[in-house]
N, C-alpha and C. Protein backbone atom coordinates (compact mmCIF):
# COMPACT_ATOMS: atom_id res chain seq x y z
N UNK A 1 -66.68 -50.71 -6.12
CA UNK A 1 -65.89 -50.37 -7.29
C UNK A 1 -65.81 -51.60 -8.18
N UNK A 2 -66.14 -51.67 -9.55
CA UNK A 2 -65.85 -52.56 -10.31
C UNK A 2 -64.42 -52.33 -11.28
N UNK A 3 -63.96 -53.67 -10.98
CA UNK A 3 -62.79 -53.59 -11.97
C UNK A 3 -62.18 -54.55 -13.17
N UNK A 4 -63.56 -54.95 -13.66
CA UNK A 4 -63.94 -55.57 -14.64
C UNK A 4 -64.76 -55.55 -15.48
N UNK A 5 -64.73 -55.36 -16.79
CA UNK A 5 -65.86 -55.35 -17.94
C UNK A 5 -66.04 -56.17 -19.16
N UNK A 6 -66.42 -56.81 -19.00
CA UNK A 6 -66.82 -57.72 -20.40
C UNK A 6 -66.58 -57.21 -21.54
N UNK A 7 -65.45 -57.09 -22.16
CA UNK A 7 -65.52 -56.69 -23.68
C UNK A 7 -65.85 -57.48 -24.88
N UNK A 8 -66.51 -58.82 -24.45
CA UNK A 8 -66.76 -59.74 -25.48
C UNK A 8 -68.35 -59.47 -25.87
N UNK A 9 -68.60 -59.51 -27.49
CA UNK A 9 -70.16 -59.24 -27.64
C UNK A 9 -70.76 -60.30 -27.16
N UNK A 10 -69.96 -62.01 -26.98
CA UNK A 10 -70.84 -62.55 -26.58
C UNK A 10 -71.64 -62.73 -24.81
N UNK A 11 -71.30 -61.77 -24.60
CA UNK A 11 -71.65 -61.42 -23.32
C UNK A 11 -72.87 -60.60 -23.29
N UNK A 12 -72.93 -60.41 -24.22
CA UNK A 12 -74.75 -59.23 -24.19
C UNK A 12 -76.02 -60.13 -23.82
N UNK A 13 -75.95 -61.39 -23.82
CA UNK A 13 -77.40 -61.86 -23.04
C UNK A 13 -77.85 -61.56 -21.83
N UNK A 14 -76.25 -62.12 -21.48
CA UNK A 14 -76.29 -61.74 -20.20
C UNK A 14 -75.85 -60.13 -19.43
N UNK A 15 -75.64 -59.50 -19.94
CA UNK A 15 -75.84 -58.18 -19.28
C UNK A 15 -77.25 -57.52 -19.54
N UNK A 16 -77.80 -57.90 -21.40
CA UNK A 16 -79.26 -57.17 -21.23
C UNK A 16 -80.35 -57.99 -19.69
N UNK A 17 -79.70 -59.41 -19.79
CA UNK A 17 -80.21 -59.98 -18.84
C UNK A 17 -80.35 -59.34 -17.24
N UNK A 18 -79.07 -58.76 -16.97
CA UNK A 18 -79.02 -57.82 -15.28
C UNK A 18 -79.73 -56.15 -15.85
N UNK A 19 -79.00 -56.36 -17.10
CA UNK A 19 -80.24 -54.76 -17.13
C UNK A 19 -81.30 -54.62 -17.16
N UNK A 20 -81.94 -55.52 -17.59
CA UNK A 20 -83.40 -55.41 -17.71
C UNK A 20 -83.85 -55.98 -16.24
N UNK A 21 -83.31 -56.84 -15.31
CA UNK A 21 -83.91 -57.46 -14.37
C UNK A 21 -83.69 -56.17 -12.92
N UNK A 22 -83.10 -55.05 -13.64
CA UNK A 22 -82.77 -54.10 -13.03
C UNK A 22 -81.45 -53.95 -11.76
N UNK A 23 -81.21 -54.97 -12.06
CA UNK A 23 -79.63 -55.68 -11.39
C UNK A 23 -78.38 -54.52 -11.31
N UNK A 24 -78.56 -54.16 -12.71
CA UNK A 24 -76.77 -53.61 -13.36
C UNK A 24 -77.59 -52.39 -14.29
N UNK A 25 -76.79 -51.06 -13.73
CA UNK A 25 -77.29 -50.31 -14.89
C UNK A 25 -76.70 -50.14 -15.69
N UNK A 26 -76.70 -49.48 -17.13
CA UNK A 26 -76.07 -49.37 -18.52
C UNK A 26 -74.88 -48.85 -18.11
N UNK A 27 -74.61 -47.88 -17.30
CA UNK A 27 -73.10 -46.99 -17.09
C UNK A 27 -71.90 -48.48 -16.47
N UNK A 28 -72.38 -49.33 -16.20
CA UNK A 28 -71.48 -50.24 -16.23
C UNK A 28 -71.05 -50.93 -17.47
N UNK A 29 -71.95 -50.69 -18.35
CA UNK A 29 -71.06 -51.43 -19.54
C UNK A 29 -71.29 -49.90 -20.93
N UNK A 30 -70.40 -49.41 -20.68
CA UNK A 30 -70.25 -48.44 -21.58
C UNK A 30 -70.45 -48.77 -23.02
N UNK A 31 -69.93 -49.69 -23.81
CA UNK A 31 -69.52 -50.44 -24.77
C UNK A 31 -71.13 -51.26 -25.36
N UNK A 32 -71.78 -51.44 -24.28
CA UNK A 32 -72.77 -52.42 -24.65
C UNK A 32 -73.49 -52.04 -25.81
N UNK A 33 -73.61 -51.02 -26.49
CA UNK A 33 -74.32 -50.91 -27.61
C UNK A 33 -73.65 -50.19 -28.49
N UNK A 34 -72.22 -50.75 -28.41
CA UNK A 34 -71.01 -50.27 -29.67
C UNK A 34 -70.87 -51.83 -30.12
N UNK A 35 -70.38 -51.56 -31.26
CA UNK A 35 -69.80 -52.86 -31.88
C UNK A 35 -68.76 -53.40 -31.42
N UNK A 36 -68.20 -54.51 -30.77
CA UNK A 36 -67.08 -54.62 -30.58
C UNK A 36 -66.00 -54.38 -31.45
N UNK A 37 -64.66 -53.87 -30.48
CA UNK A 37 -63.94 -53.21 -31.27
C UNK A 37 -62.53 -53.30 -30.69
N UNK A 38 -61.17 -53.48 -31.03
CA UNK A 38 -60.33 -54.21 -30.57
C UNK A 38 -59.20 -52.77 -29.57
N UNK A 39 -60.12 -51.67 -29.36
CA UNK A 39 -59.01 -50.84 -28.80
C UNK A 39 -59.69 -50.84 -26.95
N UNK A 40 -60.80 -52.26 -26.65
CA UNK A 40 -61.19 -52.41 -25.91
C UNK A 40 -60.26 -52.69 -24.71
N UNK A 41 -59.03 -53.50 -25.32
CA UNK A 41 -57.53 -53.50 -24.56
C UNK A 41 -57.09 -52.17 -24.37
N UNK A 42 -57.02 -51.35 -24.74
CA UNK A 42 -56.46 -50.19 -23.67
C UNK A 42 -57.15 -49.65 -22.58
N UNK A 43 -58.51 -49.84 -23.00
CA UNK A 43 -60.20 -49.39 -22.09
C UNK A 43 -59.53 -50.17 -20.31
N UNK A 44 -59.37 -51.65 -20.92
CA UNK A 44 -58.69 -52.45 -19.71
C UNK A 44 -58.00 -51.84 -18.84
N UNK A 45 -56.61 -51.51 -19.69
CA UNK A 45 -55.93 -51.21 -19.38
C UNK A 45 -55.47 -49.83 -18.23
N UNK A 46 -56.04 -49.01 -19.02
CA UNK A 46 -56.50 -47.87 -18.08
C UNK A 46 -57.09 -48.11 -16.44
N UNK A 47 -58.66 -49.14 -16.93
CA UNK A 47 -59.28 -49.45 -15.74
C UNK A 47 -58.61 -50.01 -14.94
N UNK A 48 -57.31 -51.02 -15.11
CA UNK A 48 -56.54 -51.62 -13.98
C UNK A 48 -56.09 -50.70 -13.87
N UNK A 49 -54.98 -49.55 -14.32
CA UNK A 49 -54.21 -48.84 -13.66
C UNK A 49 -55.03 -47.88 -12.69
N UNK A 50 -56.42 -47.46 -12.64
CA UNK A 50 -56.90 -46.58 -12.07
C UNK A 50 -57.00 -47.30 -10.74
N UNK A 51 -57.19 -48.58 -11.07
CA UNK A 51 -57.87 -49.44 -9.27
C UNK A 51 -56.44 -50.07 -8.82
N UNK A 52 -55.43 -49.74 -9.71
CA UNK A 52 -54.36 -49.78 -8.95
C UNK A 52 -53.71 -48.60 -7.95
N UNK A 53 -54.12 -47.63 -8.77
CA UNK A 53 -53.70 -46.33 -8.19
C UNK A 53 -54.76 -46.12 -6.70
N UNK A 54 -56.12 -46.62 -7.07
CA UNK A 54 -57.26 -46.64 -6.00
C UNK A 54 -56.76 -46.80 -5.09
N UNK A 55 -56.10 -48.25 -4.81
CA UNK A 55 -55.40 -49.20 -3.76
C UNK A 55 -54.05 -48.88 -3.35
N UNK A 56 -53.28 -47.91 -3.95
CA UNK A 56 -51.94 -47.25 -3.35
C UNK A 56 -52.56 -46.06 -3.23
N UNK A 57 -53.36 -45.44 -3.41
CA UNK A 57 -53.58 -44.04 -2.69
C UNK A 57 -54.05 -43.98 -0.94
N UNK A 58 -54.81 -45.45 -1.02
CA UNK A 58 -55.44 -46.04 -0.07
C UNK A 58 -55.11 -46.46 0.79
N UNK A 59 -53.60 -46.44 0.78
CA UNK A 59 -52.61 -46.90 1.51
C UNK A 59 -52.33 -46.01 2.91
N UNK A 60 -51.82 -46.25 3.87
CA UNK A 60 -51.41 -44.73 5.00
C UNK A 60 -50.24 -44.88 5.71
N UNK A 61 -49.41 -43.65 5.83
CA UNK A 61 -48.69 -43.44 6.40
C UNK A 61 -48.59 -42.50 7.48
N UNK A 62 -48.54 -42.89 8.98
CA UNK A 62 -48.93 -41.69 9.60
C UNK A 62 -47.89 -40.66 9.94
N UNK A 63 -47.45 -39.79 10.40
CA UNK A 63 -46.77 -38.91 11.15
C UNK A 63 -46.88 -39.25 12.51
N UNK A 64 -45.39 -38.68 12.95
CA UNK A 64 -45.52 -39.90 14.54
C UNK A 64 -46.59 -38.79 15.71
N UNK A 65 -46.81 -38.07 15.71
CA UNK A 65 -47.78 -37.18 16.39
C UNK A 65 -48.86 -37.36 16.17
N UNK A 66 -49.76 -37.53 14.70
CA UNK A 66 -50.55 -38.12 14.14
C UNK A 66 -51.10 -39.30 15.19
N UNK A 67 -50.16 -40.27 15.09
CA UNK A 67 -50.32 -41.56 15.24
C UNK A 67 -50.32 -41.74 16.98
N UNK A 68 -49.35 -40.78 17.54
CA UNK A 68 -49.74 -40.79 19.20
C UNK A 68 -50.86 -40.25 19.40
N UNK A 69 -52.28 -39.36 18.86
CA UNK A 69 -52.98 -39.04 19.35
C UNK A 69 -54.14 -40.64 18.93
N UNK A 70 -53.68 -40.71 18.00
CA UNK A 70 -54.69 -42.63 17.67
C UNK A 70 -54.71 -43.39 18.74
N UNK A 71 -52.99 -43.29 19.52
CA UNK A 71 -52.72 -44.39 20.18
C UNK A 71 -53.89 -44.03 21.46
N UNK A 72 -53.12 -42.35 21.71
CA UNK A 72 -54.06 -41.80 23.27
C UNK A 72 -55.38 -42.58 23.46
N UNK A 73 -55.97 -42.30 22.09
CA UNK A 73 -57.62 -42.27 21.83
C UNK A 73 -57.90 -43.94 22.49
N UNK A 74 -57.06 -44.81 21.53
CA UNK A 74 -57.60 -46.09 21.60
C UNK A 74 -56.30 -46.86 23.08
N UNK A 75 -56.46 -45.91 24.08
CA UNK A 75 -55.66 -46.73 25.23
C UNK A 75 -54.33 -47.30 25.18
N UNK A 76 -53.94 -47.05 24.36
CA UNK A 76 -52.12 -47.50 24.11
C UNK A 76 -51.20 -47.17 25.27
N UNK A 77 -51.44 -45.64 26.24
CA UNK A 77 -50.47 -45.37 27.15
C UNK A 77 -50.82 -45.95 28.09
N UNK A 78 -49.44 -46.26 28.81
CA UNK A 78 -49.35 -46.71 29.74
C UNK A 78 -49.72 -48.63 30.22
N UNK A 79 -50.16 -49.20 28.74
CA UNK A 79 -50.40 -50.47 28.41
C UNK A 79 -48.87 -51.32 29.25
N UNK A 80 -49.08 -51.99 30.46
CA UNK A 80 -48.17 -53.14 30.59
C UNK A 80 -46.59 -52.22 31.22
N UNK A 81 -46.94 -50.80 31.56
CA UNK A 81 -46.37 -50.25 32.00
C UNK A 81 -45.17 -49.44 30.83
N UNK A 82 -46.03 -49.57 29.52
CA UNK A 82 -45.26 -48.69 28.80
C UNK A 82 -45.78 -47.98 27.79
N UNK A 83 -44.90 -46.57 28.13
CA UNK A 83 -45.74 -45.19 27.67
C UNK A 83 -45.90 -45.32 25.89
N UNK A 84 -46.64 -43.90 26.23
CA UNK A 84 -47.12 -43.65 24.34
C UNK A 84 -46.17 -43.38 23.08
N UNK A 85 -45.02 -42.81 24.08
CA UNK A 85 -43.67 -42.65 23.54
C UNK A 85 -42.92 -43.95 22.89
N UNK A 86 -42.94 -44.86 23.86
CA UNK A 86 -42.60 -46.48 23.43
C UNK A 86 -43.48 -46.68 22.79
N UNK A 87 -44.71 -46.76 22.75
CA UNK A 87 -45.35 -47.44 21.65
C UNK A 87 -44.84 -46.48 20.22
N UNK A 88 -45.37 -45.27 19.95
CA UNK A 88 -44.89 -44.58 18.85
C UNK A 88 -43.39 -45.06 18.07
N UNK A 89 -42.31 -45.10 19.15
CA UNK A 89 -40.96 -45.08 18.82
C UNK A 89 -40.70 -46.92 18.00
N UNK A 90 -41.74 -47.69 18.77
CA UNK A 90 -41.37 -49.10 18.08
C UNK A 90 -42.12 -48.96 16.72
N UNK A 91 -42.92 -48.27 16.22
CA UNK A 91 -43.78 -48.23 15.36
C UNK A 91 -42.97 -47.76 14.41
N UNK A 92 -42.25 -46.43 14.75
CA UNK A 92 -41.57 -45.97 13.85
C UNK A 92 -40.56 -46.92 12.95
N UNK A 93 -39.90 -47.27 14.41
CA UNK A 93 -38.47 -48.07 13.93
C UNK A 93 -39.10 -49.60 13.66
N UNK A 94 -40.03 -50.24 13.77
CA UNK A 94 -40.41 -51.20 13.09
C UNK A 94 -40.92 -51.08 11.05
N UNK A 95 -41.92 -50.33 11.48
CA UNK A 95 -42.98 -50.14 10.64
C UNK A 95 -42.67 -48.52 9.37
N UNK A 96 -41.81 -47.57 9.77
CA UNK A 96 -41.62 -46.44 9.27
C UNK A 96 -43.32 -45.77 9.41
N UNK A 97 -44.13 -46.25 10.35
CA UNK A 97 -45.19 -45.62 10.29
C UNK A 97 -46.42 -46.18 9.35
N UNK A 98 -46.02 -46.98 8.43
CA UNK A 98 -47.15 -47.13 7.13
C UNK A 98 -47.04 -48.39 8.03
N UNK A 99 -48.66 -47.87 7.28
CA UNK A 99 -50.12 -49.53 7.64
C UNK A 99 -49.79 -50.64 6.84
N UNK A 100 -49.25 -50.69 5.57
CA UNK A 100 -49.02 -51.51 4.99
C UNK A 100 -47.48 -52.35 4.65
N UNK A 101 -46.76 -51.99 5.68
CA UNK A 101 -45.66 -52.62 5.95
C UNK A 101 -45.40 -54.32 5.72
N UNK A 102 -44.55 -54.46 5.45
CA UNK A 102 -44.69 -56.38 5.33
C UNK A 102 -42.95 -57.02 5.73
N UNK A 103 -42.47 -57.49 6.27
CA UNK A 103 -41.11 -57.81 6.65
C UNK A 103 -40.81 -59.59 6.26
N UNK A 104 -40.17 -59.63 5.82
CA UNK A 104 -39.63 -61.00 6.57
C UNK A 104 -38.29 -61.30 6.91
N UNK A 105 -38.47 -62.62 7.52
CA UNK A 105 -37.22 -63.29 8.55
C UNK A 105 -36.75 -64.41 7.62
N UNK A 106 -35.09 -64.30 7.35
CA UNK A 106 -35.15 -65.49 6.96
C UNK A 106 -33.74 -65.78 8.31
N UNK A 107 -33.41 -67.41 6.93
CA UNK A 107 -32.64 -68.26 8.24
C UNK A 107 -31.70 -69.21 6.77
N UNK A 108 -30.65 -69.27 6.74
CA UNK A 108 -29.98 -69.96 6.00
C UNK A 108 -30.45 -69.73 4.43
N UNK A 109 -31.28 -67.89 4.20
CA UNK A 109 -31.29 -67.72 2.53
C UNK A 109 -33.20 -68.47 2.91
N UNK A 110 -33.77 -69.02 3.84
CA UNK A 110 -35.02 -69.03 3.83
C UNK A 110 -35.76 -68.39 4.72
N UNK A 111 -36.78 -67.79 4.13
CA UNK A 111 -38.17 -67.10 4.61
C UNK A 111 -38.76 -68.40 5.73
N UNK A 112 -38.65 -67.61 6.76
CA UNK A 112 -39.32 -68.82 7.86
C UNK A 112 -40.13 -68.01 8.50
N UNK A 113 -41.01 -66.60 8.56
CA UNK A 113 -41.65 -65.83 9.33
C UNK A 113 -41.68 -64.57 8.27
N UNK A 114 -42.76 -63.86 8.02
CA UNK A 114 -43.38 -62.37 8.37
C UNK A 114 -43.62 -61.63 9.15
N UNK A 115 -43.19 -60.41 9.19
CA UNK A 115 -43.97 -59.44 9.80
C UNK A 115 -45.21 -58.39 9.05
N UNK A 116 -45.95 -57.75 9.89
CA UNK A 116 -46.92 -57.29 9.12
C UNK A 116 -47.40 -56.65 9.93
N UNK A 117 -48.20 -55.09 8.69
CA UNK A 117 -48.50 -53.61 9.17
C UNK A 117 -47.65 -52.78 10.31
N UNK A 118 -48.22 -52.03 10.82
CA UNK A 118 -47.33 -50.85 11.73
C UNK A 118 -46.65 -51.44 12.67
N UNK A 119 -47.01 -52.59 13.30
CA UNK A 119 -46.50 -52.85 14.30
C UNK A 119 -45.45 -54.08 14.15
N UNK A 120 -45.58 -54.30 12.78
CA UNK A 120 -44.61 -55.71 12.35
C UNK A 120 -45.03 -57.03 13.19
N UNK A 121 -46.49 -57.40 12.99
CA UNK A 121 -46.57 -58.45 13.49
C UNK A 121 -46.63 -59.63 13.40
N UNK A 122 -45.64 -60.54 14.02
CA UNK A 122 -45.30 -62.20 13.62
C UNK A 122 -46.30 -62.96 13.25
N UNK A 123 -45.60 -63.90 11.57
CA UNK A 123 -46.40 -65.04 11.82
C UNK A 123 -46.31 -65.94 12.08
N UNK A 124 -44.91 -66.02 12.54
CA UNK A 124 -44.90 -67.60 13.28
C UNK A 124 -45.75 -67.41 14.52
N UNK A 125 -45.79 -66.42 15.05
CA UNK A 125 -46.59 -66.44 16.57
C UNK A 125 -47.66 -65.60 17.28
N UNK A 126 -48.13 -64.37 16.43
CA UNK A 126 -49.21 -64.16 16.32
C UNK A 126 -50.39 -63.93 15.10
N UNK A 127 -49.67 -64.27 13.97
CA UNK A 127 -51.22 -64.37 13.00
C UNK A 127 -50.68 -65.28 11.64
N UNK A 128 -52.11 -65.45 11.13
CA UNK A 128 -51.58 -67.01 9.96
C UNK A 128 -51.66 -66.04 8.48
N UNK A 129 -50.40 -66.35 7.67
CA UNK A 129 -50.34 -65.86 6.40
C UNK A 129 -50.78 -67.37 5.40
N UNK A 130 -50.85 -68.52 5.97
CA UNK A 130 -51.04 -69.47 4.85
C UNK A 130 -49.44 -69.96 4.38
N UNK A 131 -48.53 -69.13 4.54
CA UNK A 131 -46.93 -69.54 4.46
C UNK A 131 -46.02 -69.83 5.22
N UNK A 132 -46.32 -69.41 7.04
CA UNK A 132 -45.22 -69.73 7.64
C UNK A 132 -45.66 -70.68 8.18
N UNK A 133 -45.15 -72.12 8.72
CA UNK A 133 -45.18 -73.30 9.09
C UNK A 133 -45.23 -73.57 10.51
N UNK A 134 -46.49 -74.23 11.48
CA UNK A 134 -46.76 -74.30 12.59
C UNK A 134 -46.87 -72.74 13.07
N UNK A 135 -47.82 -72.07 12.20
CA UNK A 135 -47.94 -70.63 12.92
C UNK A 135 -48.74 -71.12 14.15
N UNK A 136 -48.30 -70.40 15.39
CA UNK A 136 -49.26 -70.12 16.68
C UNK A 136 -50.59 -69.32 16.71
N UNK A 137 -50.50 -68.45 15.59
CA UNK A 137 -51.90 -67.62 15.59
C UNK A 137 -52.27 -66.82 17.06
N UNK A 138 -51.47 -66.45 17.56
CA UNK A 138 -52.10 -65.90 19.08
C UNK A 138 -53.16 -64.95 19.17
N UNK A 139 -53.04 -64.09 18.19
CA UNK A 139 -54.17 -62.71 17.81
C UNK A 139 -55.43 -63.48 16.93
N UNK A 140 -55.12 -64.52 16.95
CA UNK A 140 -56.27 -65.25 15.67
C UNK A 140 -56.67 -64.57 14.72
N UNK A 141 -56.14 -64.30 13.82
CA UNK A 141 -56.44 -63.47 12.76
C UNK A 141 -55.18 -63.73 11.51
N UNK A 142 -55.99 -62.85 10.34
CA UNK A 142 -55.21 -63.57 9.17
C UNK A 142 -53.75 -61.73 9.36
N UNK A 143 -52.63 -62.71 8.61
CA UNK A 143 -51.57 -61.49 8.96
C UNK A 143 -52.09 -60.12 8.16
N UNK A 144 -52.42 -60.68 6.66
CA UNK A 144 -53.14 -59.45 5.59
C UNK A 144 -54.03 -58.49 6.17
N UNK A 145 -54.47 -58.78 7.46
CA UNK A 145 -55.63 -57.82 8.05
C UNK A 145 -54.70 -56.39 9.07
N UNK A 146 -53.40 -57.10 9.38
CA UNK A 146 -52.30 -55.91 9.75
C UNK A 146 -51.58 -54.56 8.73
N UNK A 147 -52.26 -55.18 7.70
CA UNK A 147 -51.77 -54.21 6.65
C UNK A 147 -52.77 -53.24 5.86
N UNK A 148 -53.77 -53.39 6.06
CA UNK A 148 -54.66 -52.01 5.94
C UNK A 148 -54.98 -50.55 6.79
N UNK A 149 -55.90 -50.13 6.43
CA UNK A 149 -55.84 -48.69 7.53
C UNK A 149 -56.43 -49.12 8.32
N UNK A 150 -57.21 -49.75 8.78
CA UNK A 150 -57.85 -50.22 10.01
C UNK A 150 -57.24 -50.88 10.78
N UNK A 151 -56.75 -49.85 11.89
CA UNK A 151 -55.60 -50.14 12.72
C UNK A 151 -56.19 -50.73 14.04
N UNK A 152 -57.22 -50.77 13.83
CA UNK A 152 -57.76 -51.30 15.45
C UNK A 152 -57.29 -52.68 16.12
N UNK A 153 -57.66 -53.44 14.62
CA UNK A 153 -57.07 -54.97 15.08
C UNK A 153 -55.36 -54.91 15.32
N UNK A 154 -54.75 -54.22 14.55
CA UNK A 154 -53.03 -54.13 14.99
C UNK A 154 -53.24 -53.91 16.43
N UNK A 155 -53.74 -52.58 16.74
CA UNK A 155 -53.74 -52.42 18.68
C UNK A 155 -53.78 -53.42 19.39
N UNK A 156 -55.34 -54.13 19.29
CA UNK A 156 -55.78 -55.06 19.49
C UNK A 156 -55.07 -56.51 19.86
N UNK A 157 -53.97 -56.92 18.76
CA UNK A 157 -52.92 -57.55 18.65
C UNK A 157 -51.57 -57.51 19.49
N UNK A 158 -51.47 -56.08 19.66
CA UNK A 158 -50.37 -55.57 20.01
C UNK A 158 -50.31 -55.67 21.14
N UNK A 159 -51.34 -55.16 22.16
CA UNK A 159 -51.69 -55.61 23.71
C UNK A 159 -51.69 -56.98 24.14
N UNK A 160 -51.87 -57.88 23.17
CA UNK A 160 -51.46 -59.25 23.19
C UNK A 160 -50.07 -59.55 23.24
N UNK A 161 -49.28 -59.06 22.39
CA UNK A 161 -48.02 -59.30 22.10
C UNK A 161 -47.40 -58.59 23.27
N UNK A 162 -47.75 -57.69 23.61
CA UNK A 162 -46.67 -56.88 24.93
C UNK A 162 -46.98 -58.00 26.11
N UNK A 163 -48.43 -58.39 26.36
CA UNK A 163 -48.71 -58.83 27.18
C UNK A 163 -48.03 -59.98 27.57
N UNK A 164 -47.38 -60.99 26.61
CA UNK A 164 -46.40 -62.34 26.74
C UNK A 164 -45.25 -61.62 27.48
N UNK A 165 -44.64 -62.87 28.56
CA UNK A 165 -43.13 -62.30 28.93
C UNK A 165 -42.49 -61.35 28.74
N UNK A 166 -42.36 -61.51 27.27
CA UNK A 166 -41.28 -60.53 26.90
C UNK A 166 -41.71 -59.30 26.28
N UNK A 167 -42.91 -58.69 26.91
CA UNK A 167 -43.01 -57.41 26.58
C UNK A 167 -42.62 -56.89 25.57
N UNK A 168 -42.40 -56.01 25.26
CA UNK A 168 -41.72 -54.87 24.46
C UNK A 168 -40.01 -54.97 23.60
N UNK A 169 -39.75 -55.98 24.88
CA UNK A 169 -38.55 -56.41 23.76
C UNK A 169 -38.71 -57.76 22.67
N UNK A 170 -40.25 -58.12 22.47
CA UNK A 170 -40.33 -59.07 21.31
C UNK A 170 -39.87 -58.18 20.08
N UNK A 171 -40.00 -56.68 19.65
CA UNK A 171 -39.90 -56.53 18.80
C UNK A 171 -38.20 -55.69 18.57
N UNK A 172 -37.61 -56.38 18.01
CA UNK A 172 -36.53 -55.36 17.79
C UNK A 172 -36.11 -54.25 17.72
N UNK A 173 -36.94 -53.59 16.90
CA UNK A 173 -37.04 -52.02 16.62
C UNK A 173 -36.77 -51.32 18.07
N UNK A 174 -37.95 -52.16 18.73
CA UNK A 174 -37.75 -50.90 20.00
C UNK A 174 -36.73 -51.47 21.13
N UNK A 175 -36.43 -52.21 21.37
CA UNK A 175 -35.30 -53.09 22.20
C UNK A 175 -33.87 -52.54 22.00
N UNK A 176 -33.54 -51.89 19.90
CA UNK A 176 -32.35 -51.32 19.86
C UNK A 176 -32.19 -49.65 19.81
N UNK A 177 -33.48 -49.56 19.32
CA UNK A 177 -33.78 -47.82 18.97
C UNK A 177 -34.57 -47.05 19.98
N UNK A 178 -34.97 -47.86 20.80
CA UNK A 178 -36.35 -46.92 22.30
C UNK A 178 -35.92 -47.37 23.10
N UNK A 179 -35.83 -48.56 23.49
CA UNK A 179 -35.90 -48.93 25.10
C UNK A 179 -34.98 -47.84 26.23
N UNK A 180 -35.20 -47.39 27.05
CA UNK A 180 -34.42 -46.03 27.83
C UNK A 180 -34.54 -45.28 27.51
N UNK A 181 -34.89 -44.53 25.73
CA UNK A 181 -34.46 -43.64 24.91
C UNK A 181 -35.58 -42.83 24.86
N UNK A 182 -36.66 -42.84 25.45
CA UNK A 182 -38.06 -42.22 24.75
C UNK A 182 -38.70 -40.71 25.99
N UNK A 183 -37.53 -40.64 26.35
CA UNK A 183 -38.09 -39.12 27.58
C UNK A 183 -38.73 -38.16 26.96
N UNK A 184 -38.21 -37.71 25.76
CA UNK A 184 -38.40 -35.87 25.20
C UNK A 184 -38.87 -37.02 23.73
N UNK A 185 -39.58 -38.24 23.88
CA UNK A 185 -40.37 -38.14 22.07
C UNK A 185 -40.98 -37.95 21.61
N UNK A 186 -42.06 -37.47 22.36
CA UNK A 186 -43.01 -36.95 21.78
C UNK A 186 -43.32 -35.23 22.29
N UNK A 187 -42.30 -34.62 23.07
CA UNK A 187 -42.23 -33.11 23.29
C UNK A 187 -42.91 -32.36 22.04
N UNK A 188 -42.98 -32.61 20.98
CA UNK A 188 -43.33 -31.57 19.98
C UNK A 188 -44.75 -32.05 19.65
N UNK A 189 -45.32 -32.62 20.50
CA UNK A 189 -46.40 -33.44 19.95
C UNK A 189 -47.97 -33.19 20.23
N UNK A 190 -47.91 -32.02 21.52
CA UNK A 190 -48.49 -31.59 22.17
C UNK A 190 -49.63 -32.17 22.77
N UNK A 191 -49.66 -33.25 22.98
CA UNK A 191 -50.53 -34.05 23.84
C UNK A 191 -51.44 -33.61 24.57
């Protein structure tokens, strides 16, 4: 997807330049053989709002039934001795379900940690945003990669994170809203 266009004429060398070298075809520059013309700012304008809309449509939110048959698929039950129900229920109450979730922690009015995507995962201690200070990185990975639909690396992560000591109660959500609580949660879910 392109989300940029040259509206300056002095840019025509170089585009007859990719057109002719067969690089770029003409439907990328609509304009190229109009005169420039100053209502080229709304042309913009439009085009950002469309690849904005691109990128929030693009976004996901699952349904918690939805999201337990993902977990089934990719081995989530029974991980570290806790069911699909616990995983679902921290997701919920962490994450409300969407991939693109983002949290933070502060401490005296300061941001000292993120969380990030479904599973709200730390950056002081498992992934680097570039902002929180002496991150541990345990999942080695950047935090921005928890917040798309490609949920594999969250799993991935997540089996890490249960796997330390403290299991399942690293994350809050499920420590105040699941832990004991998850017998009949996924009953309607038909597994």
């Amino acid at each position: 997807l392109v989300c940029a266009l040259d509206p300056h004429p002095e840019g025509k060398d170089l585009k007859q330049n990719l057109i002719t070298r067969g690089k770029v075809g003409l439907e990328l520059f609509p304009h190229y053989n109009r005169p420039y013309r100053r209502g080229i700012a709304s042309e913009m304008k439009t085009l950002f709002l469309l690849c904005a809309l691109f990128t929030v449509a693009s976004l996901r939110t699952y349904t918690k039934c939805e999201l337990a048959r993902v977990f089934k698929r990719n081995g989530l039950d029974r991980i570290q001795g806790y069911s699909l129900a616990d995983w679902v229920c921290l997701v919920q109450h962490e994450s409300g379900f969407k991939t693109d979730a983002v949290g933070q922690n502060k401490r005296g009015g300061q941001v000292v940690s993120s969380d990030y995507g479904l599973f709200q995962i730390n950056s002081r201690w498992w992934c680097k945003d570039g902002q929180t200070k002496n991150s541990r990185n345990g999942c080695r990975k950047c935090c921005k990669h928890f917040t798309d639909n490609n949920i594999a690396d969250d799993i991935t992560c997540a089996k890490k994170v249960v796997a330390d000591p403290n299991g399942m109660d690293a994350w809050y959500g499920w420590r105040n809203n699941c832990k004991g609580k998850v017998d009949d949660y996924l009953k309607d879910c038909n597994l």
